[in-house]
PDB file of N, CA and C in Angstrom:
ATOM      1  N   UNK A   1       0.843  -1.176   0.000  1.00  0.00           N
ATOM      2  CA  UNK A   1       0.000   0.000   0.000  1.00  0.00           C
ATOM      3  C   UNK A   1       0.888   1.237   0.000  1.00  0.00           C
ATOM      4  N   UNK A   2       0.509   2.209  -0.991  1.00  0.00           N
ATOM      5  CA  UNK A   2       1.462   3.362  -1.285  1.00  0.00           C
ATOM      6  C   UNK A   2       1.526   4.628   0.051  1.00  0.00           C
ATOM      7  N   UNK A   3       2.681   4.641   0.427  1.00  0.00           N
ATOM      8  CA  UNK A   3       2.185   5.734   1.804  1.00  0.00           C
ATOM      9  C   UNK A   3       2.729   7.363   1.637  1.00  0.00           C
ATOM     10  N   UNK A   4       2.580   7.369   0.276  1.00  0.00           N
ATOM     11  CA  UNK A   4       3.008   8.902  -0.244  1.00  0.00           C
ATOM     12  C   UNK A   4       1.872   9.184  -1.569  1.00  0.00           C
ATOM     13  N   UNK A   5       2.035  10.224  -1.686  1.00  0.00           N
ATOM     14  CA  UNK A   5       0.954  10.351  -3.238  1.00  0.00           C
ATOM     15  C   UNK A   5       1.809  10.442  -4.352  1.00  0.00           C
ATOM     16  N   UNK A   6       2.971  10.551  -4.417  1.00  0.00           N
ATOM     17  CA  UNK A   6       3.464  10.350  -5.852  1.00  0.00           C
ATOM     18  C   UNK A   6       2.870   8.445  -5.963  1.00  0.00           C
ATOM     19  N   UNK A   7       3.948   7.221  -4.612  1.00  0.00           N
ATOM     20  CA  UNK A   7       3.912   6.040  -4.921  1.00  0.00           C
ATOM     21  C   UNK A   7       2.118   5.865  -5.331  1.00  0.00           C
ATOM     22  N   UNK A   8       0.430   6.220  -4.536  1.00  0.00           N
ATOM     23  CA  UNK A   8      -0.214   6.253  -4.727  1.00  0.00           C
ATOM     24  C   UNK A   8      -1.190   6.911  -6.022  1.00  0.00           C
ATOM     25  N   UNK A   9      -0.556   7.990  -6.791  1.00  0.00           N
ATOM     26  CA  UNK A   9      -0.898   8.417  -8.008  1.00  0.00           C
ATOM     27  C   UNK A   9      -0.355   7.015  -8.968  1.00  0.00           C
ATOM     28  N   UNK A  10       1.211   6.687  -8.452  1.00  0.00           N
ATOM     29  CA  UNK A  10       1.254   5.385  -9.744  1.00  0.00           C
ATOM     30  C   UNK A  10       0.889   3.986  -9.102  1.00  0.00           C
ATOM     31  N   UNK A  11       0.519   3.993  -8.701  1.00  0.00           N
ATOM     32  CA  UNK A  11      -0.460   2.778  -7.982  1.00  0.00           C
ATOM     33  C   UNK A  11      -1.626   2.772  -8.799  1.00  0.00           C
ATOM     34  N   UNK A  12      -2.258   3.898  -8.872  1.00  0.00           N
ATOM     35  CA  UNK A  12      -3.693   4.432  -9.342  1.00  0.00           C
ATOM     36  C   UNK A  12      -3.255   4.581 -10.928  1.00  0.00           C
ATOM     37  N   UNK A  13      -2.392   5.149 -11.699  1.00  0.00           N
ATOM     38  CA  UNK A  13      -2.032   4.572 -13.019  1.00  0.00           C
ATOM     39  C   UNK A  13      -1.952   3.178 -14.139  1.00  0.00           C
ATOM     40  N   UNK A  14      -0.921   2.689 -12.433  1.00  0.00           N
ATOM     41  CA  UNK A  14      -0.644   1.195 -13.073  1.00  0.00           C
ATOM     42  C   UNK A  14      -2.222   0.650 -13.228  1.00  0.00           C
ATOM     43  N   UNK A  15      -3.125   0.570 -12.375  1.00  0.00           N
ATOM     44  CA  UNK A  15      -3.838   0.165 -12.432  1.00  0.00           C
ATOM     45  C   UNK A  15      -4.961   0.735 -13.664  1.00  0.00           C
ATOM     46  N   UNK A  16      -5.375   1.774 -13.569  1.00  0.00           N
ATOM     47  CA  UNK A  16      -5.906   1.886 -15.058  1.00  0.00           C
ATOM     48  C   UNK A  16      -5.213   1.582 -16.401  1.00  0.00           C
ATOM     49  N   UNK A  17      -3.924   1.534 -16.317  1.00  0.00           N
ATOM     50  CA  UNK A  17      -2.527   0.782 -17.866  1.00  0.00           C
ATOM     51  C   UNK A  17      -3.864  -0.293 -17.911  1.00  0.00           C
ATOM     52  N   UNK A  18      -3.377  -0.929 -16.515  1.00  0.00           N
ATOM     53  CA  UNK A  18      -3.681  -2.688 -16.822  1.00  0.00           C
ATOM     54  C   UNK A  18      -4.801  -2.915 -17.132  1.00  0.00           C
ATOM     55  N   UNK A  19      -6.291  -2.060 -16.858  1.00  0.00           N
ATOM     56  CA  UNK A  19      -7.836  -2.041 -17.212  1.00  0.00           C
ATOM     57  C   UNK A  19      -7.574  -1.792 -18.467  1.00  0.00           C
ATOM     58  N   UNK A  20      -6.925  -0.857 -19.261  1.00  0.00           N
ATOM     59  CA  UNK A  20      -6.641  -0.645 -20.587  1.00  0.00           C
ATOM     60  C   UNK A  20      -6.081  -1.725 -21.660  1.00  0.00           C
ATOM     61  N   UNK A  21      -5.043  -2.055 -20.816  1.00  0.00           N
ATOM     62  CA  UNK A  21      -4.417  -2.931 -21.642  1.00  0.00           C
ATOM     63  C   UNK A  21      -5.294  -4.554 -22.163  1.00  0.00           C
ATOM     64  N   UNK A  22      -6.118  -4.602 -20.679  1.00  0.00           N
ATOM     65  CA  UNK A  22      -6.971  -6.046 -20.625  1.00  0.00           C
ATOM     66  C   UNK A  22      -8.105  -5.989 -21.318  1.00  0.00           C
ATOM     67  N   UNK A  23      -8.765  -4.799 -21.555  1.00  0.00           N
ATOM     68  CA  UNK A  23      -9.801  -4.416 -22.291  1.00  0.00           C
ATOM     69  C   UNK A  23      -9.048  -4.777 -23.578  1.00  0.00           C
ATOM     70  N   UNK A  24      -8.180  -4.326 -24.139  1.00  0.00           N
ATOM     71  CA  UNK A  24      -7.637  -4.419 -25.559  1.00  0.00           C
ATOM     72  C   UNK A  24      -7.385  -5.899 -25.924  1.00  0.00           C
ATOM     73  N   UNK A  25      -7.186  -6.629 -25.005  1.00  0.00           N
ATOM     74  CA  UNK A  25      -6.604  -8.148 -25.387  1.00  0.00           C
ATOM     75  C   UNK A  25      -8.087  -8.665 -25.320  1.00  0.00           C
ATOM     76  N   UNK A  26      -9.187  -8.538 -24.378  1.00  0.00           N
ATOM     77  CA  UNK A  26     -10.076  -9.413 -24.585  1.00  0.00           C
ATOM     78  C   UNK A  26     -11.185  -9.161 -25.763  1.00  0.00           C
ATOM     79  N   UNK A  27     -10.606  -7.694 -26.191  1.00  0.00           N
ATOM     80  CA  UNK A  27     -11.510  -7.354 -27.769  1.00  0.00           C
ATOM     81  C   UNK A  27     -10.474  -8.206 -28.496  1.00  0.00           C
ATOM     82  N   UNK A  28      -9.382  -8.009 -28.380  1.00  0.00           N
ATOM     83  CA  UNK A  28      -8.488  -8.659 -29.660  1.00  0.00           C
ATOM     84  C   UNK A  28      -8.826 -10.745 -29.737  1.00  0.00           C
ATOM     85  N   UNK A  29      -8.984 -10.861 -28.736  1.00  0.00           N
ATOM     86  CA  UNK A  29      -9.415 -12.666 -28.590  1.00  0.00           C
ATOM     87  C   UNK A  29     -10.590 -12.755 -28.983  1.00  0.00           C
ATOM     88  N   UNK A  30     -11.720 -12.286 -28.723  1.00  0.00           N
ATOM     89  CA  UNK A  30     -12.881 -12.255 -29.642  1.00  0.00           C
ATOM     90  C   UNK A  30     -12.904 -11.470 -30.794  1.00  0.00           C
ATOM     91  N   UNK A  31     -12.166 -11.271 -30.954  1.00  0.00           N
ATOM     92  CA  UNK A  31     -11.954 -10.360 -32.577  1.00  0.00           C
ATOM     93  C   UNK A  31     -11.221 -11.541 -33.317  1.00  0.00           C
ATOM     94  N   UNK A  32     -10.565 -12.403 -32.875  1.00  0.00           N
ATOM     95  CA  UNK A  32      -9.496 -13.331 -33.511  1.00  0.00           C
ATOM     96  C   UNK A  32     -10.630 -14.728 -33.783  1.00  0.00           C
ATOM     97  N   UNK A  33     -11.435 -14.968 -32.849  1.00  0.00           N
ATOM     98  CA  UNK A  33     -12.833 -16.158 -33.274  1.00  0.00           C
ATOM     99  C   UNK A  33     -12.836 -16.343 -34.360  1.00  0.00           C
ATOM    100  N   UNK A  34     -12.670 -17.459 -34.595  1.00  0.00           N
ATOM    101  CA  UNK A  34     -13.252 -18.046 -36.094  1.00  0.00           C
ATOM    102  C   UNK A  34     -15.174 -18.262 -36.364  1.00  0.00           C
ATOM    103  N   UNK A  35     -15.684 -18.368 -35.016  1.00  0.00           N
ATOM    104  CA  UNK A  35     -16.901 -18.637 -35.020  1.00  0.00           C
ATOM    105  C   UNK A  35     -17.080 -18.286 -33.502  1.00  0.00           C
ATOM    106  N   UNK A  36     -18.692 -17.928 -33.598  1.00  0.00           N
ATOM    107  CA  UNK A  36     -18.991 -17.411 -32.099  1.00  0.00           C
ATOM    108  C   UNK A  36     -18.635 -18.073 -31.164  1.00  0.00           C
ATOM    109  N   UNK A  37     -17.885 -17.609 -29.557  1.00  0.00           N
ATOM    110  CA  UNK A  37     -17.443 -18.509 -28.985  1.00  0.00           C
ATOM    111  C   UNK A  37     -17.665 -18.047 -27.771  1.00  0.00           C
ATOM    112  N   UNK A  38     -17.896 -19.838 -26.659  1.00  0.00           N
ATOM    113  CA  UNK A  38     -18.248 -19.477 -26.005  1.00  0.00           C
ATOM    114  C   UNK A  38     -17.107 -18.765 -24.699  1.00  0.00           C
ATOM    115  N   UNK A  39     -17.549 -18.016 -23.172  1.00  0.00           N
ATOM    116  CA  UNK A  39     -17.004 -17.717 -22.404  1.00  0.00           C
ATOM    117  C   UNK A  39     -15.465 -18.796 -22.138  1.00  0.00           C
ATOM    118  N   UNK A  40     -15.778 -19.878 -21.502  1.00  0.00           N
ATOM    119  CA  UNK A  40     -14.599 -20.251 -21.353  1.00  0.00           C
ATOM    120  C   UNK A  40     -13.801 -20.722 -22.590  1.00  0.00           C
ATOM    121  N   UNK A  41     -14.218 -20.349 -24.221  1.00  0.00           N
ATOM    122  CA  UNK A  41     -12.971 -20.598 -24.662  1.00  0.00           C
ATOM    123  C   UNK A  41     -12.809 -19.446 -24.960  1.00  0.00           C
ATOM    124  N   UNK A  42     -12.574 -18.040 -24.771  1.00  0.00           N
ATOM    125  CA  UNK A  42     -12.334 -16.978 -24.183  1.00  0.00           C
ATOM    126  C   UNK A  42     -11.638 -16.753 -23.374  1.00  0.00           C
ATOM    127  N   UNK A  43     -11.852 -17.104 -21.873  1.00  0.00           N
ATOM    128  CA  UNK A  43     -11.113 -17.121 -20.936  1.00  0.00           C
ATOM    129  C   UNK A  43      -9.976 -18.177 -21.648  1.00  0.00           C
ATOM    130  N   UNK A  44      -9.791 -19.363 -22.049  1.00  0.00           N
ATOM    131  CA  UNK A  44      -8.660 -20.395 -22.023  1.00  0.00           C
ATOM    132  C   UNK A  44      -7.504 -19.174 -23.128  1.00  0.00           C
ATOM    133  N   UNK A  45      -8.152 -18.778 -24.332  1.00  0.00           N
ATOM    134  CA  UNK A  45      -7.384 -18.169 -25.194  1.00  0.00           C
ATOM    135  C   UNK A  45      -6.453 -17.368 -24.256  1.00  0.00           C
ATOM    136  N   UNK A  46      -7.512 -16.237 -23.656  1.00  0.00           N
ATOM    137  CA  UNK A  46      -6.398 -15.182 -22.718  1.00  0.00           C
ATOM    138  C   UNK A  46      -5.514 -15.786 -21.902  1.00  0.00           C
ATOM    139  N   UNK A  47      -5.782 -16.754 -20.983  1.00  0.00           N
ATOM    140  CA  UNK A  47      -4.653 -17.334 -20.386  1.00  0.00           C
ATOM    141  C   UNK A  47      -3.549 -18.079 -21.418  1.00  0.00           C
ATOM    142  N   UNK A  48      -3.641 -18.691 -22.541  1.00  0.00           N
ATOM    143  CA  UNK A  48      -2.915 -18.777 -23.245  1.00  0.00           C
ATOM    144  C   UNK A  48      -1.960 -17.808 -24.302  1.00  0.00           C
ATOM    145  N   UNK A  49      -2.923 -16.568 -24.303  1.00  0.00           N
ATOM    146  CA  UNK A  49      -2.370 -15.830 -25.261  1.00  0.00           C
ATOM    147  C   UNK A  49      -0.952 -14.660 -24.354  1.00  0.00           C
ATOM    148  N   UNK A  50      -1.726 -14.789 -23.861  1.00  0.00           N
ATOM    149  CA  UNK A  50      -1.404 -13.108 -22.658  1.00  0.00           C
ATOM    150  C   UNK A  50      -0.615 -13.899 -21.076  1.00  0.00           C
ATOM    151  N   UNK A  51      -0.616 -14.941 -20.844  1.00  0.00           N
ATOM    152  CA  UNK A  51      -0.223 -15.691 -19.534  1.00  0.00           C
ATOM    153  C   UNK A  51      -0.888 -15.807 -18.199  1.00  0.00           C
ATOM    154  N   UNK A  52      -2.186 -15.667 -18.516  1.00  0.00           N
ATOM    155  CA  UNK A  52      -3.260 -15.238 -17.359  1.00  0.00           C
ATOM    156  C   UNK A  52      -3.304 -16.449 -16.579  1.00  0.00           C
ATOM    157  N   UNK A  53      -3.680 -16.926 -15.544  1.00  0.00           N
ATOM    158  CA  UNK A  53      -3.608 -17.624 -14.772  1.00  0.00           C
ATOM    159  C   UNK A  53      -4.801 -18.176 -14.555  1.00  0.00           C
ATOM    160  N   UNK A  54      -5.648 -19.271 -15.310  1.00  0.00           N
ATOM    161  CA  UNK A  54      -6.674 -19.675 -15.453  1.00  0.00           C
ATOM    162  C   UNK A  54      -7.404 -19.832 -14.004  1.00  0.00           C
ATOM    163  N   UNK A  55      -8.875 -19.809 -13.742  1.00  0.00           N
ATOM    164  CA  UNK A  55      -9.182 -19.373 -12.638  1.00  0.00           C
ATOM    165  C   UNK A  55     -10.565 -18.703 -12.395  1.00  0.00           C
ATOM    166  N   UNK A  56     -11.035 -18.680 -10.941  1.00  0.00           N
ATOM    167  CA  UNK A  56     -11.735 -17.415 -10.928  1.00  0.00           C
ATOM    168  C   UNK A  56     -11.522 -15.682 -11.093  1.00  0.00           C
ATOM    169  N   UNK A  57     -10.329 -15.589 -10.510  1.00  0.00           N
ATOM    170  CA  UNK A  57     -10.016 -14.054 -10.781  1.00  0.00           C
ATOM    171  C   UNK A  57     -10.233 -13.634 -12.378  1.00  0.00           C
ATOM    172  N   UNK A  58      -9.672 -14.357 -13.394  1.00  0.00           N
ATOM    173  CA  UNK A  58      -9.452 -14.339 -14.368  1.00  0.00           C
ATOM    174  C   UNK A  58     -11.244 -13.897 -15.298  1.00  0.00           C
ATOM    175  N   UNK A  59     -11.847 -15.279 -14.890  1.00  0.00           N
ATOM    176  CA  UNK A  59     -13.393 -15.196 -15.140  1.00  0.00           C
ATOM    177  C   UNK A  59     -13.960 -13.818 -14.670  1.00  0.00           C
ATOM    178  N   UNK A  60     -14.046 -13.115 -13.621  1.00  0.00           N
ATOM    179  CA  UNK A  60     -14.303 -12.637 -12.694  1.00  0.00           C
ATOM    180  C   UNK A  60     -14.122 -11.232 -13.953  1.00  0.00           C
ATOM    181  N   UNK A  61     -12.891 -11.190 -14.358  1.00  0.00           N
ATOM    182  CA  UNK A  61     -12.342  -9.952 -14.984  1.00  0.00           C
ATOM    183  C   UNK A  61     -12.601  -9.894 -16.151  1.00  0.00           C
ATOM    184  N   UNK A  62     -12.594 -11.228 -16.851  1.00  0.00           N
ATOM    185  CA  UNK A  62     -13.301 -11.606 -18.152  1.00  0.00           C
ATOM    186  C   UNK A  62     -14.813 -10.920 -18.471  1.00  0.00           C
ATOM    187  N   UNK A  63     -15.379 -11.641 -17.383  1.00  0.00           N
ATOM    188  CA  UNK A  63     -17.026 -10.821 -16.829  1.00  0.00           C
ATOM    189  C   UNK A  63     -17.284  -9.953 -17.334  1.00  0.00           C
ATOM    190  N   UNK A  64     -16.928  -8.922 -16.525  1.00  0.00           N
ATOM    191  CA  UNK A  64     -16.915  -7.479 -16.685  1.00  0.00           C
ATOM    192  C   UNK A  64     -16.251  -6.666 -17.950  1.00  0.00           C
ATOM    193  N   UNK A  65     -15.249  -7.469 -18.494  1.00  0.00           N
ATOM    194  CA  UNK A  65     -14.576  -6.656 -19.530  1.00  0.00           C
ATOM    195  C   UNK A  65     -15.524  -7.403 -20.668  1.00  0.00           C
ATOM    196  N   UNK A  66     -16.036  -8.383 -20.709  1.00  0.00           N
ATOM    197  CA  UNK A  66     -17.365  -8.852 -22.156  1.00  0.00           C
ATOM    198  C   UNK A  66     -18.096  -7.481 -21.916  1.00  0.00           C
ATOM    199  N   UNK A  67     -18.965  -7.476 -20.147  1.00  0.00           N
ATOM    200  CA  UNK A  67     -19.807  -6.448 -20.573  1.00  0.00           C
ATOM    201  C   UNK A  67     -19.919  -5.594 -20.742  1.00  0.00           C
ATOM    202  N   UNK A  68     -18.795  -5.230 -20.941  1.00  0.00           N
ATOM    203  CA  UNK A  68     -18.276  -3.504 -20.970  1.00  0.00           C
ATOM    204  C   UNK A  68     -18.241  -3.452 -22.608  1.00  0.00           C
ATOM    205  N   UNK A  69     -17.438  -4.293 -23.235  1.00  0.00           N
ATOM    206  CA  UNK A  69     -17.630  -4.728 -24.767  1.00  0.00           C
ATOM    207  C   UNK A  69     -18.623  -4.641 -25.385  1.00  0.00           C
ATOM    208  N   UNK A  70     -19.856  -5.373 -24.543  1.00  0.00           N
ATOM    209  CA  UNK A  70     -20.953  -5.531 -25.008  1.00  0.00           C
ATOM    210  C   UNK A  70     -21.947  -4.003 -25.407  1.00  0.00           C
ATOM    211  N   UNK A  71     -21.353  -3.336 -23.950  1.00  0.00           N
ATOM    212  CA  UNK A  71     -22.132  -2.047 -23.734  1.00  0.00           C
ATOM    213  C   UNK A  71     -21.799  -0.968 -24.898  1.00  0.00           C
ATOM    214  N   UNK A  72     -20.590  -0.995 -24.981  1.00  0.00           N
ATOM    215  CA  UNK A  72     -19.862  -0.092 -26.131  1.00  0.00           C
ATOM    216  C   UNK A  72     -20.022  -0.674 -27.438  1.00  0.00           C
ATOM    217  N   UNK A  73     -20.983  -1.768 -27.904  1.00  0.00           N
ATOM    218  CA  UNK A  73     -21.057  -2.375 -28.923  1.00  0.00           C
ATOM    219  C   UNK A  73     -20.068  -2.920 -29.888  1.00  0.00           C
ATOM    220  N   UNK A  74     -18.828  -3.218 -29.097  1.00  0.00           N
ATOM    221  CA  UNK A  74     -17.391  -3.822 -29.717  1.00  0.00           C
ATOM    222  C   UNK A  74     -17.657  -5.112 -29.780  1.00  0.00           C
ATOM    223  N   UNK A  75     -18.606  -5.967 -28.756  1.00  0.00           N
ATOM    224  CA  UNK A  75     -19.047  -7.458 -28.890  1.00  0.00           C
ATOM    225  C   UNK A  75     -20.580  -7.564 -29.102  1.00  0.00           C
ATOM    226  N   UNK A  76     -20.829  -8.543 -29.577  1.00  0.00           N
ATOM    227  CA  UNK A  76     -22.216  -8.866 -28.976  1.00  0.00           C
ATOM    228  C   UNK A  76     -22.477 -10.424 -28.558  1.00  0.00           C
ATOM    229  N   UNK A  77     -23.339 -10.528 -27.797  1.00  0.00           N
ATOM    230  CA  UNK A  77     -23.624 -11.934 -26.833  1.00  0.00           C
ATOM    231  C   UNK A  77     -24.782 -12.256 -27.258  1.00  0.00           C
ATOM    232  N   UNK A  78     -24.755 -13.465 -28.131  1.00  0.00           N
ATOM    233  CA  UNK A  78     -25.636 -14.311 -28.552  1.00  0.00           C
ATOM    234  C   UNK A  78     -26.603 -15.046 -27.404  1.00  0.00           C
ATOM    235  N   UNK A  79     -28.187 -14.930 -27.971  1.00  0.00           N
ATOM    236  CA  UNK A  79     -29.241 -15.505 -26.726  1.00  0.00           C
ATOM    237  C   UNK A  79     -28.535 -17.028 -26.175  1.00  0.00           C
ATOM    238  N   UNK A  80     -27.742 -17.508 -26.803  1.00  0.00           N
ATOM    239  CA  UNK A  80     -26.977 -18.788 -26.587  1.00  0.00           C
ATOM    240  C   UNK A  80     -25.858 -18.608 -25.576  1.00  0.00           C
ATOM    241  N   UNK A  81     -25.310 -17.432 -25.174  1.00  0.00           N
ATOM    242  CA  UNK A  81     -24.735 -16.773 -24.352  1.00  0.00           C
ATOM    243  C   UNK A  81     -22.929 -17.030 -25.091  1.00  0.00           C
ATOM    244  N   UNK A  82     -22.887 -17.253 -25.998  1.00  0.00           N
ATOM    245  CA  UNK A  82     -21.599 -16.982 -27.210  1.00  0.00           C
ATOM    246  C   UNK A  82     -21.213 -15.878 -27.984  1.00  0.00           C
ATOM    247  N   UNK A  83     -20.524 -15.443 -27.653  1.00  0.00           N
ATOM    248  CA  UNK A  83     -19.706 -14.338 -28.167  1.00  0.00           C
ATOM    249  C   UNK A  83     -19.348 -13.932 -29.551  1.00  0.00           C
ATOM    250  N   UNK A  84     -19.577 -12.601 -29.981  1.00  0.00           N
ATOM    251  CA  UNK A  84     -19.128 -12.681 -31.356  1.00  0.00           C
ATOM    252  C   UNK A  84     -18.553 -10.999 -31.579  1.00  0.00           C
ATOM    253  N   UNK A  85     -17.774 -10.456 -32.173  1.00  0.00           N
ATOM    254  CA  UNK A  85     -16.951  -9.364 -32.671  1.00  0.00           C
ATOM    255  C   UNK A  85     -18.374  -8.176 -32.827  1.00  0.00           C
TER     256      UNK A  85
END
């Protein structure tokens, strides 16, 4: 835990990089689909592509970054609950 505000401003950086950066890889893995796909072969790609550590955390972050995709209309989620660009 940062106990100054410079270490706490890049605490608070790093951490939006990495929301940025993870947003970009999980458009780029469903952008790379050959056919709509579902959540966990999504999640397996990113841990394979990027070195993620298969898991709940992983799912957890996956989650939220589909529906954020979804919201901004970069994905859309089939009534089948499968993913597509």
């Amino acid at each position: 835990m940062p106990r100054n505000r410079k270490a706490g401003l890049q605490a608070i950086q790093a951490s939006l990089d990495f929301v940025d950066q993870f947003d970009a890889q999980v458009e780029a893995v469903v952008k790379a689909q050959k056919a709509p796909a579902e959540f966990a072969s999504i999640a397996a790609d990113l841990s394979k592509r990027f070195g993620y550590d298969p898991g709940l955390g992983l799912a957890l972050l996956l989650d939220t970054h589909l529906e954020h995709l979804r919201k901004t209309r970069r994905a859309n989620q089939l009534p089948d609950g499968r993913w597509t660009p």
